[in-house]
N, C-alpha and C. Protein backbone atom coordinates (compact mmCIF):
# COMPACT_ATOMS: atom_id res chain seq x y z
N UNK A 1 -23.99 22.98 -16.43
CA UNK A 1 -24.59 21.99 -15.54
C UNK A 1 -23.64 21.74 -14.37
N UNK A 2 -24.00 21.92 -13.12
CA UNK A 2 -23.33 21.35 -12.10
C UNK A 2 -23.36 19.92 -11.77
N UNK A 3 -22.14 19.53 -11.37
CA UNK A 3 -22.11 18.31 -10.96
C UNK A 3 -22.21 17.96 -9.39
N UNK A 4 -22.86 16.88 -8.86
CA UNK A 4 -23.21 16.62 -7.65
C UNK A 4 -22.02 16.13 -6.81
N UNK A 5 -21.46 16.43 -6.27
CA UNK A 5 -20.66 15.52 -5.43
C UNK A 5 -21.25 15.29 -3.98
N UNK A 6 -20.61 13.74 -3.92
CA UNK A 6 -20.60 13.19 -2.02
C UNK A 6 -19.46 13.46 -1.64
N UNK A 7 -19.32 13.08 -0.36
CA UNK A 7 -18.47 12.57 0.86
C UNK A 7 -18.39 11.41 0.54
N UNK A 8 -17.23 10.76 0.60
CA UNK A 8 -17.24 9.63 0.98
C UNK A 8 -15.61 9.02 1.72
N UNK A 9 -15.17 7.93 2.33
CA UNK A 9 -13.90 7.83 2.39
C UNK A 9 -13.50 6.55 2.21
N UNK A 10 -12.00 6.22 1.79
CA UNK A 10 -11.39 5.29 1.26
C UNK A 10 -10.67 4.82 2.71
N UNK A 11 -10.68 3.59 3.33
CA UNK A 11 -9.82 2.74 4.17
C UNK A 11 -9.11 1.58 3.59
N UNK A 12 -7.43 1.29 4.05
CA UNK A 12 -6.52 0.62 4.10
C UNK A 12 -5.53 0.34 5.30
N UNK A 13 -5.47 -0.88 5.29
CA UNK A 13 -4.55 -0.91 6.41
C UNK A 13 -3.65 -1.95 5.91
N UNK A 14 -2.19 -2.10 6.28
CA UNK A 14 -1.78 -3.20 6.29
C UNK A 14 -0.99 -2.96 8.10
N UNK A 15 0.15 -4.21 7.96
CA UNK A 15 0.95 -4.32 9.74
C UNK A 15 1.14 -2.93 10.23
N UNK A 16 2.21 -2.15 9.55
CA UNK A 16 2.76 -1.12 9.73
C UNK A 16 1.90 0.40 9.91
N UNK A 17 0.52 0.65 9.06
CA UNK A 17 0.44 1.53 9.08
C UNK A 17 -1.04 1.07 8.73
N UNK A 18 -2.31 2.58 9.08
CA UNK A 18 -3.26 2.71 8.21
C UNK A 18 -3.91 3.89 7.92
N UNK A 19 -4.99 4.13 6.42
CA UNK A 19 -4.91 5.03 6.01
C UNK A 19 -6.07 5.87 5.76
N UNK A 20 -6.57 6.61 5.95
CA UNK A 20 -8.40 6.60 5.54
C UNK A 20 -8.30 7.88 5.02
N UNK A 21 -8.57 8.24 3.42
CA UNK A 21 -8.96 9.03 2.50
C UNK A 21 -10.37 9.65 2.19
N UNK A 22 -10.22 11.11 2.55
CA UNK A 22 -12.08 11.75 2.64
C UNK A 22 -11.66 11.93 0.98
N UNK A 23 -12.48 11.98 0.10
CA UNK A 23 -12.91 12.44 -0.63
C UNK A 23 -14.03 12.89 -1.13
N UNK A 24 -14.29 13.91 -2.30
CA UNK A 24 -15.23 14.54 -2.67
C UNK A 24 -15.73 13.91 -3.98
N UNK A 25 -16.17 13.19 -4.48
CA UNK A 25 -16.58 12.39 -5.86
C UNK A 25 -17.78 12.89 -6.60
N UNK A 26 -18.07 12.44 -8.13
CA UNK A 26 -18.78 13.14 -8.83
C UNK A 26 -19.90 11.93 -8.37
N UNK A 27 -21.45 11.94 -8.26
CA UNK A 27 -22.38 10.63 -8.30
C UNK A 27 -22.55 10.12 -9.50
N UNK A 28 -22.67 8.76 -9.06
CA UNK A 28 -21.99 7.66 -10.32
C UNK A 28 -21.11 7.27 -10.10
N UNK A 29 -20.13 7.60 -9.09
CA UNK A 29 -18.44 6.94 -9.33
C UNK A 29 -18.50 5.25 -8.82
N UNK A 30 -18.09 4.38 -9.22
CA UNK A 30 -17.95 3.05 -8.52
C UNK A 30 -17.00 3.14 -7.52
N UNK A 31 -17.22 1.98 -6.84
CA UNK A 31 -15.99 1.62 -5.82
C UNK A 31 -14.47 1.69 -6.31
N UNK A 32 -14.67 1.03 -7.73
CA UNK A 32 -12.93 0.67 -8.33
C UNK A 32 -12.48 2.47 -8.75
N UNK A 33 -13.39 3.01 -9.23
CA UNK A 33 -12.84 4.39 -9.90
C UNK A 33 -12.20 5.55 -8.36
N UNK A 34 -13.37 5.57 -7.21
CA UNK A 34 -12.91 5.77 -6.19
C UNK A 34 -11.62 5.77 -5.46
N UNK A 35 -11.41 4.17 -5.83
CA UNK A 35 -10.38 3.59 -4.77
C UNK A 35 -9.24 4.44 -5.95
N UNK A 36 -8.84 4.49 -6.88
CA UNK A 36 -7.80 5.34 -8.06
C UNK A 36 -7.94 6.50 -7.59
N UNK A 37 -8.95 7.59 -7.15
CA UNK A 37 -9.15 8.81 -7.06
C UNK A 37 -8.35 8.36 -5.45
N UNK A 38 -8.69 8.02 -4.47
CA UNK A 38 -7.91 7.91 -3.74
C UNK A 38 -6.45 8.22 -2.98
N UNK A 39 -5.99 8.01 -3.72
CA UNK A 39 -4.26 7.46 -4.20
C UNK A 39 -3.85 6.56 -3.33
N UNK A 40 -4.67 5.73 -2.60
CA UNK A 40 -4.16 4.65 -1.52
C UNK A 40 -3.05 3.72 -2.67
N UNK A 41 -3.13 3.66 -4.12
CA UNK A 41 -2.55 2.58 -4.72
C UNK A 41 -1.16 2.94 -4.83
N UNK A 42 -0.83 3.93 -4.82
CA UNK A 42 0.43 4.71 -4.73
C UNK A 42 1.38 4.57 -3.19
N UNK A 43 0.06 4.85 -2.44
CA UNK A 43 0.60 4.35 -1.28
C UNK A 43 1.07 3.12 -0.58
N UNK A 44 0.26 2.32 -0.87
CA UNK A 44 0.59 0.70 -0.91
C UNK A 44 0.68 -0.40 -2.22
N UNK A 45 1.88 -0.19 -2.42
CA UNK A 45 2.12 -0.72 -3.76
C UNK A 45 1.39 -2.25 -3.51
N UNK A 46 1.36 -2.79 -2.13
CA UNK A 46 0.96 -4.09 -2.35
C UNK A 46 -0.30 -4.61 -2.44
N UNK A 47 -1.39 -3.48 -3.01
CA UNK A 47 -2.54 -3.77 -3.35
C UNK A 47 -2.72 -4.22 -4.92
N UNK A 48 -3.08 -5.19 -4.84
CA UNK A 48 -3.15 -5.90 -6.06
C UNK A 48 -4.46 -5.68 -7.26
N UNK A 49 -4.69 -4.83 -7.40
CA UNK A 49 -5.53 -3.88 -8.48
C UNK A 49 -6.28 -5.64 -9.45
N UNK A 50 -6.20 -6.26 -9.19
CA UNK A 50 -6.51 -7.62 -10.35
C UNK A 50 -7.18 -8.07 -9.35
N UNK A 51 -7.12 -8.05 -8.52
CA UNK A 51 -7.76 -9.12 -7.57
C UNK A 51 -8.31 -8.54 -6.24
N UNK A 52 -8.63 -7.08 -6.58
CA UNK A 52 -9.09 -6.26 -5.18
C UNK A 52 -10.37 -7.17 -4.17
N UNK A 53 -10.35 -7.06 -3.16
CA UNK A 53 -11.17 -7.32 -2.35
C UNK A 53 -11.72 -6.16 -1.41
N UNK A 54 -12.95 -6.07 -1.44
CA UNK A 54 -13.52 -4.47 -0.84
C UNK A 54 -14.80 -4.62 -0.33
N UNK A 55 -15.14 -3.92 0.38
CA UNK A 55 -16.52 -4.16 1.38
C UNK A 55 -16.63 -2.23 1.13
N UNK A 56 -18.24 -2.32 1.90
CA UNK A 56 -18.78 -1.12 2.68
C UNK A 56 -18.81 -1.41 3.53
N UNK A 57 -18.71 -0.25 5.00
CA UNK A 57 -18.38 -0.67 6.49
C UNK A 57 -18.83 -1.77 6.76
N UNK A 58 -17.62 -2.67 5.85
CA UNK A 58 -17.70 -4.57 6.80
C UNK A 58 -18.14 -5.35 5.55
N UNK A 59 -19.51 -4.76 4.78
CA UNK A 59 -20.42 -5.37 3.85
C UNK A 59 -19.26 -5.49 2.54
N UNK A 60 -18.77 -7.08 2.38
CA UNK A 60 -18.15 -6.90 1.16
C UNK A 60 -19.00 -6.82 -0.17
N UNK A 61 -18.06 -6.12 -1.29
CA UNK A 61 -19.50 -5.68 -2.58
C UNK A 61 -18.15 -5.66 -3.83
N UNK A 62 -18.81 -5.85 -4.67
CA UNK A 62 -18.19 -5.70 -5.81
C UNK A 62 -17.57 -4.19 -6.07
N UNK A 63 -16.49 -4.58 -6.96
CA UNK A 63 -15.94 -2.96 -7.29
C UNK A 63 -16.98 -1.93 -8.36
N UNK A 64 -17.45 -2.75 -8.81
CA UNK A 64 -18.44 -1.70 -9.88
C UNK A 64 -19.58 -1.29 -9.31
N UNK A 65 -19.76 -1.71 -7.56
CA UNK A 65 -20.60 -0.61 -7.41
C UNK A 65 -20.78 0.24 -7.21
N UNK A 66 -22.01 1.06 -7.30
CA UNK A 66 -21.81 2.50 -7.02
C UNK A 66 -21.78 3.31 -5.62
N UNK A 67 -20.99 4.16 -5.19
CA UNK A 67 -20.87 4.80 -4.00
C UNK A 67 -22.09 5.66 -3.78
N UNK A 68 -22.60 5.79 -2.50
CA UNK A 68 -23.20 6.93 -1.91
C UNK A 68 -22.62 7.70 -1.29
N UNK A 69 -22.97 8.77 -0.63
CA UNK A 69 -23.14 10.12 0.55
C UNK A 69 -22.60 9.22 1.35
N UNK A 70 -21.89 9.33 1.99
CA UNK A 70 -21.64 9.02 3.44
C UNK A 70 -20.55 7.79 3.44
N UNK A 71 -20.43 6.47 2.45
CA UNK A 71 -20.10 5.68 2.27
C UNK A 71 -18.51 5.44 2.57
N UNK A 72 -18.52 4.97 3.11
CA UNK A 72 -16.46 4.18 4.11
C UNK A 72 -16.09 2.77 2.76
N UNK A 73 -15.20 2.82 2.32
CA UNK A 73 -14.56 1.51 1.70
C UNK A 73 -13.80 1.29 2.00
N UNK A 74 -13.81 -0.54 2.25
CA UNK A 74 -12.62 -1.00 2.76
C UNK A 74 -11.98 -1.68 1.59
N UNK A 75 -11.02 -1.04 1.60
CA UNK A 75 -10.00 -2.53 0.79
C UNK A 75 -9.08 -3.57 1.73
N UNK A 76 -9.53 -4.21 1.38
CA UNK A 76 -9.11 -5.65 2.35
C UNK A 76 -8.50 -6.12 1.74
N UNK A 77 -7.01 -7.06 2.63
CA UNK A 77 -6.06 -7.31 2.16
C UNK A 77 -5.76 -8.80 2.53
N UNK A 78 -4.81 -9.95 1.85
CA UNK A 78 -5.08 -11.27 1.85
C UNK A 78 -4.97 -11.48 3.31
N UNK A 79 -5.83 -12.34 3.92
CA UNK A 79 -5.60 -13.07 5.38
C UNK A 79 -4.30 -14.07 5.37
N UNK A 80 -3.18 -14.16 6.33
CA UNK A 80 -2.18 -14.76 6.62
C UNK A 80 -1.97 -15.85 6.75
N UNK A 81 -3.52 -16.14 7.45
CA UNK A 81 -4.18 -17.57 8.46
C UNK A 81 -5.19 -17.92 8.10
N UNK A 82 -5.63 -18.86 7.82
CA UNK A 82 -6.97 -18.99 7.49
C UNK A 82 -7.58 -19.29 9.22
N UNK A 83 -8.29 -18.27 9.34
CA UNK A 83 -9.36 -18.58 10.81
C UNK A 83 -9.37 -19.60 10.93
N UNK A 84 -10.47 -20.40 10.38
CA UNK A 84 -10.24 -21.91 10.89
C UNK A 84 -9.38 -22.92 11.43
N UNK A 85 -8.39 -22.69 10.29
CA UNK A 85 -7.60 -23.66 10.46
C UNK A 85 -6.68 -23.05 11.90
N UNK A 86 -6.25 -22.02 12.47
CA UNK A 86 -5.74 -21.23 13.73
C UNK A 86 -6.18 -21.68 14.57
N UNK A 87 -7.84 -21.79 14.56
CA UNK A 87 -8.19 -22.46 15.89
C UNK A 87 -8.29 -23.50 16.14
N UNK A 88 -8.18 -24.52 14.97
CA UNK A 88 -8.36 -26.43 15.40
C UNK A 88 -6.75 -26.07 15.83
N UNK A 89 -5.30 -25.33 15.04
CA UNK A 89 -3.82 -25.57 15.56
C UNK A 89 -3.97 -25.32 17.41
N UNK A 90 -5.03 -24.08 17.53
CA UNK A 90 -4.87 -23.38 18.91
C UNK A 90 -5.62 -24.94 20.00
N UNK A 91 -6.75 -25.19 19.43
CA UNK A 91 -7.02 -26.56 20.06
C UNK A 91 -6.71 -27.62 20.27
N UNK A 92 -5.40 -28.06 19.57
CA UNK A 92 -4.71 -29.05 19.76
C UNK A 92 -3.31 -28.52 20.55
N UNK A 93 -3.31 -27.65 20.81
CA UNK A 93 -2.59 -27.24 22.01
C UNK A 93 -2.42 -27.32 23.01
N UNK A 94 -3.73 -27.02 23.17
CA UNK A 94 -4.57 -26.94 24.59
C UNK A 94 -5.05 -28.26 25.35
């Protein structure tokens, strides 16, 4: 029996650098099994595997879902600032 594979690719970024992984996957794979096939975790030790946060181009989604053909993942990494609160500091500036 042959197995089907997609396209798909893995994105990371942190300050210093960023990284985007093509891979070839079996259908069925989730987001979390992906992001391991990857090796972005190797690469950035400071992804926190317990507490991943991940989208499809932009659309955040759970890790157990399943990838398609074509499909970009982001793993997103903690915000510094909370937006909000940046712009009431930037408005009382001003």
């Amino acid at each position: 029996m042959v197995e089907t594979l997609i396209d798909i690719e893995v994105a990371y970024a942190n300050l210093e650098r960023q990284e985007l992984v093509a891979l070839q996957i079996p259908v069925g794979t989730t987001v979390e099994q992906a992001i391991y096939k990857s090796g972005l975790l190797s690469s950035f030790p400071e992804i926190d595997v317990t507490d991943l946060k991940v989208g499809i181009f932009g659309n955040v989604c759970q890790v157990e879902q399943l990838v398609k053909q074509a499909d970009r993942i982001e793993i997103y990494r903690p915000l510094i600032h909370d937006p909000k609160e940046a712009r009431r500091q930037r408005a009382i500036k001003e």
